[in-house]
C-alpha atoms as a PDB file:
ATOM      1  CA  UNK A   1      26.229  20.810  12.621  1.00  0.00           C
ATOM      2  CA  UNK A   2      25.934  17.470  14.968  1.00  0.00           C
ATOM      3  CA  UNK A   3      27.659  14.163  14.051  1.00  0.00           C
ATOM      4  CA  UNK A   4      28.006  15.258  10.303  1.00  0.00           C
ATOM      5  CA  UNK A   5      24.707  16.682  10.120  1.00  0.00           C
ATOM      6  CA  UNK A   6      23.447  19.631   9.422  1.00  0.00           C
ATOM      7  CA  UNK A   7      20.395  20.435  11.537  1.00  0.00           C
ATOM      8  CA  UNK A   8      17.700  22.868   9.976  1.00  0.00           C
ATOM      9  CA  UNK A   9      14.609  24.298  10.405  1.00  0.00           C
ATOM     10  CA  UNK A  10      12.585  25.053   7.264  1.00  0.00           C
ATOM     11  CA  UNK A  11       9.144  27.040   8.012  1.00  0.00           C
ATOM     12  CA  UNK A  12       6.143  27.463   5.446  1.00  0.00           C
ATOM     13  CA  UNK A  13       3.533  30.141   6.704  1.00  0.00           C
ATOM     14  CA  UNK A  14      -0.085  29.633   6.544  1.00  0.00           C
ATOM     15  CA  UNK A  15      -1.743  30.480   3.588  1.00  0.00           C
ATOM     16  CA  UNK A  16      -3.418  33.610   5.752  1.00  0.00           C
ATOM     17  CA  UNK A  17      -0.362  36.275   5.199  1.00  0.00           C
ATOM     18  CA  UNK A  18      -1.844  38.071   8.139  1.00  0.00           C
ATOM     19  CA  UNK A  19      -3.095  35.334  10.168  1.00  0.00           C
ATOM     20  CA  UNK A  20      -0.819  32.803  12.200  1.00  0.00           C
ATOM     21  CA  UNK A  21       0.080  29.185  12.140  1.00  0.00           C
ATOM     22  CA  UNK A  22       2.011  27.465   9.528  1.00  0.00           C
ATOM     23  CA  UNK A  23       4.350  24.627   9.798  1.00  0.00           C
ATOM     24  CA  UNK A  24       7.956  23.638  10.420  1.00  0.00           C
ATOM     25  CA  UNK A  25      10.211  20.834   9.076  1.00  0.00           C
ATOM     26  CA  UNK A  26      12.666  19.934  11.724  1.00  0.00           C
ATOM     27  CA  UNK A  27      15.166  18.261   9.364  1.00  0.00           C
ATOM     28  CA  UNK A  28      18.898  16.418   9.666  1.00  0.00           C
ATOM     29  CA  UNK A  29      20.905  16.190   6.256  1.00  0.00           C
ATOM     30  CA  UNK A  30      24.555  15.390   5.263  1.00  0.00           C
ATOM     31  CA  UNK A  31      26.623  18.353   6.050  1.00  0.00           C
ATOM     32  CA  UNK A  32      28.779  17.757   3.578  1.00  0.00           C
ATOM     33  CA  UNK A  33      26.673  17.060   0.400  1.00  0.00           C
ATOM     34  CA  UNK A  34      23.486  18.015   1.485  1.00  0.00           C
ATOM     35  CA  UNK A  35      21.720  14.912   0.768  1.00  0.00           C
ATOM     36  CA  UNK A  36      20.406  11.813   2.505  1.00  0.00           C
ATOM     37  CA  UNK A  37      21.497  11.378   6.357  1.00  0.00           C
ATOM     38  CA  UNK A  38      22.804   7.942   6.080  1.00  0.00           C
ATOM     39  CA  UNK A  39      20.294   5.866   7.452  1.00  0.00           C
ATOM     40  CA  UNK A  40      18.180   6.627  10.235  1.00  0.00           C
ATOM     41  CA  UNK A  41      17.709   9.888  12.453  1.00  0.00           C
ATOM     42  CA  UNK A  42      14.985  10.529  14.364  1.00  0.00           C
ATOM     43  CA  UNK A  43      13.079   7.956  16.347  1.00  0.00           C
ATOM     44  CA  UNK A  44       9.645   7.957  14.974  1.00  0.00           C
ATOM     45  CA  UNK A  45       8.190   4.887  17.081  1.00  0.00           C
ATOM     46  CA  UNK A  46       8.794   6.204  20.478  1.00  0.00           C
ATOM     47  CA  UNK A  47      11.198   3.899  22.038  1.00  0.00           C
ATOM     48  CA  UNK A  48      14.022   5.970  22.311  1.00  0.00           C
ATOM     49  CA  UNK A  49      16.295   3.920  19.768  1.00  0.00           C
ATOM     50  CA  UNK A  50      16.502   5.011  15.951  1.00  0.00           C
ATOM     51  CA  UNK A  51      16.216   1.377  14.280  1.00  0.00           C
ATOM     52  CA  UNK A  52      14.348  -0.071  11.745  1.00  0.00           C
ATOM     53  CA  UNK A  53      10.892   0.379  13.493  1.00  0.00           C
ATOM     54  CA  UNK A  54      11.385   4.236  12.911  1.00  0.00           C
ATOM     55  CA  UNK A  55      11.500   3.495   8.881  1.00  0.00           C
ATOM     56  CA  UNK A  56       8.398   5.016   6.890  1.00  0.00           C
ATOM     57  CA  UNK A  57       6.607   3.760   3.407  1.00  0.00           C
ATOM     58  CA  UNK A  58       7.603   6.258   0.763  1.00  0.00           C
ATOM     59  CA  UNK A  59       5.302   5.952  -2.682  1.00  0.00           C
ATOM     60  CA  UNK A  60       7.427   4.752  -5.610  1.00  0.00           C
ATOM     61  CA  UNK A  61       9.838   3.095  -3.834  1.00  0.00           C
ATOM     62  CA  UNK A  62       9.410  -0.613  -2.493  1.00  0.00           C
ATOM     63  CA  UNK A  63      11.490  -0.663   0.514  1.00  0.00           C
ATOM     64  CA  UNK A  64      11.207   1.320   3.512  1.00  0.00           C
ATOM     65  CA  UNK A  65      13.043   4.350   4.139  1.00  0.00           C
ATOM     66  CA  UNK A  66      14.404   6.550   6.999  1.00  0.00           C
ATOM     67  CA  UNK A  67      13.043  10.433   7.196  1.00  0.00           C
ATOM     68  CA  UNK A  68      14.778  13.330   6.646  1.00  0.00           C
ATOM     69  CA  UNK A  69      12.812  15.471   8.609  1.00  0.00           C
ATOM     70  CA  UNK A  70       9.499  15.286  10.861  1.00  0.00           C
ATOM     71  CA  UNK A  71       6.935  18.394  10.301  1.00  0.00           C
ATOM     72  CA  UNK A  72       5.601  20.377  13.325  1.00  0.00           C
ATOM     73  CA  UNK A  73       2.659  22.648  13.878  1.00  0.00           C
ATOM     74  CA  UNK A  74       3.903  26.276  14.510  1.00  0.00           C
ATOM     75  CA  UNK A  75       7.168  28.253  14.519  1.00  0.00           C
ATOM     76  CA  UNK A  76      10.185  25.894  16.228  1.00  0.00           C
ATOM     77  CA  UNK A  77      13.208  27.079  17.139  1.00  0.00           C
ATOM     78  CA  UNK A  78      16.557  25.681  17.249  1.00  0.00           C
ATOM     79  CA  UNK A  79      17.038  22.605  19.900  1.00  0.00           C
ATOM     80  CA  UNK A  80      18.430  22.272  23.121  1.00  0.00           C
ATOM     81  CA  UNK A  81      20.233  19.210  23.358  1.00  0.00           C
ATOM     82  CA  UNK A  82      20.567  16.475  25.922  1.00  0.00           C
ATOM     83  CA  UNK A  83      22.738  13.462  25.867  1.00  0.00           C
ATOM     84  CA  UNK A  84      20.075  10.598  27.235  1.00  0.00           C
ATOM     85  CA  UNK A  85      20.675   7.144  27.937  1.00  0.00           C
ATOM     86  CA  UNK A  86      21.240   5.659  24.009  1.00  0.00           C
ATOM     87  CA  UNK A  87      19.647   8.725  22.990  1.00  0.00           C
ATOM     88  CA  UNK A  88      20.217  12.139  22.223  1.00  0.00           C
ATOM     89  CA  UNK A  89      16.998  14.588  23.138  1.00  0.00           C
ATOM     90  CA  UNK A  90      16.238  17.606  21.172  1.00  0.00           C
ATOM     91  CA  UNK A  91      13.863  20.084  23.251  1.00  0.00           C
ATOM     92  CA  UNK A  92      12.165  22.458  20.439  1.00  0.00           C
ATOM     93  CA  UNK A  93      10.041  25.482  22.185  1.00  0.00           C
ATOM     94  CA  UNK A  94       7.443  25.861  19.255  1.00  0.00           C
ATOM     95  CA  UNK A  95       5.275  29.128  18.746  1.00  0.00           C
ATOM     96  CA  UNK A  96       1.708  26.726  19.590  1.00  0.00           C
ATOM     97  CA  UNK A  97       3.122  26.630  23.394  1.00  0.00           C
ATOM     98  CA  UNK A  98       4.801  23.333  22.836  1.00  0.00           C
ATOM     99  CA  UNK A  99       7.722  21.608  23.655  1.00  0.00           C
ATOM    100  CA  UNK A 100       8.392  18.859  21.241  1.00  0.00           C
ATOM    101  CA  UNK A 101      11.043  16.464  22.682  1.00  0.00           C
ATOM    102  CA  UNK A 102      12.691  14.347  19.817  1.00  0.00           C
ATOM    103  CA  UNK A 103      14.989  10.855  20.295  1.00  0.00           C
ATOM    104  CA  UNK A 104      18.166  11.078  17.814  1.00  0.00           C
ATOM    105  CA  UNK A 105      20.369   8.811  17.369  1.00  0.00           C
ATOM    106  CA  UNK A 106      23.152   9.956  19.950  1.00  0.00           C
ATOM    107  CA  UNK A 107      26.229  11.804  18.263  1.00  0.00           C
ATOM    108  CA  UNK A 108      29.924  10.581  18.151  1.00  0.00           C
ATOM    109  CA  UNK A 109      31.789  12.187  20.779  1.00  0.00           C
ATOM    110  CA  UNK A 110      35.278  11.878  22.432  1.00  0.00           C
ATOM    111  CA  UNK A 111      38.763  11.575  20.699  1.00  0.00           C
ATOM    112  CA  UNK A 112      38.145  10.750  16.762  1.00  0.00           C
ATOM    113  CA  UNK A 113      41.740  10.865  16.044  1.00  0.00           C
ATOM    114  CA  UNK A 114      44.962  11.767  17.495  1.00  0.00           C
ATOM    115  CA  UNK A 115      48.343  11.652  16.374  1.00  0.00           C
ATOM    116  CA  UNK A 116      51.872  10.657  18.342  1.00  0.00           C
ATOM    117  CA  UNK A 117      54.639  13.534  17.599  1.00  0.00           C
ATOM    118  CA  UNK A 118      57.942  12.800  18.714  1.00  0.00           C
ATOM    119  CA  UNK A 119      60.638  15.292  17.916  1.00  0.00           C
END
């Protein structure tokens, strides 16, 4: 869990049960619901901001919308993270000998609340 979000990994193997490949969905979702994100996640465009350049056309709906997830060739494992400049960078080592870097919108950190005691 990162900024309210629960990051997960969903795999579907290939339809060879003995063979290899298959696909994984790198995906961010509420934490707390399980639903949408809350707007945008992952920078899709490639420069290293999540804004409304990284929104995708989704059939039935009019508008554009933000993704949930972004599919990879091959087994990924969890991320490491880096805090970048206006970015966050997650480093996935993937089973096809990759190392997919993805720009998220950087988490929330520091002091979020804090309370004065005085006895």
């Amino acid at each position: 869990i990162r900024n309210r979000l629960l990051l997960a990994i969903g795999f579907t193997p290939s339809d060879d049960r003995c063979g290899p490949g298959g696909n994984s969905m790198f995906m961010a979702i509420n934490a707390f619901t399980g639903g949408y994100a809350g707007g945008g996640v992952f920078d899709i465009s490639g420069d290293r901001r999540v804004d409304d350049r990284d929104l995708v056309s989704v059939s039935g709906f009019a508008d554009k919308r933000a993704p949930s997830g972004i599919q990879f060739s091959g087994s990924i494992q969890t991320p490491a993270i880096l805090r970048l400049s206006g970015s966050d960078g997650m480093y996935l080592s993937s089973s096809s000998g990759e190392i997919p870097l993805i720009h998220t919108r950087p988490a929330k950190l520091g002091i979020s609340y804090w309370m004065d005691l005085n006895f």
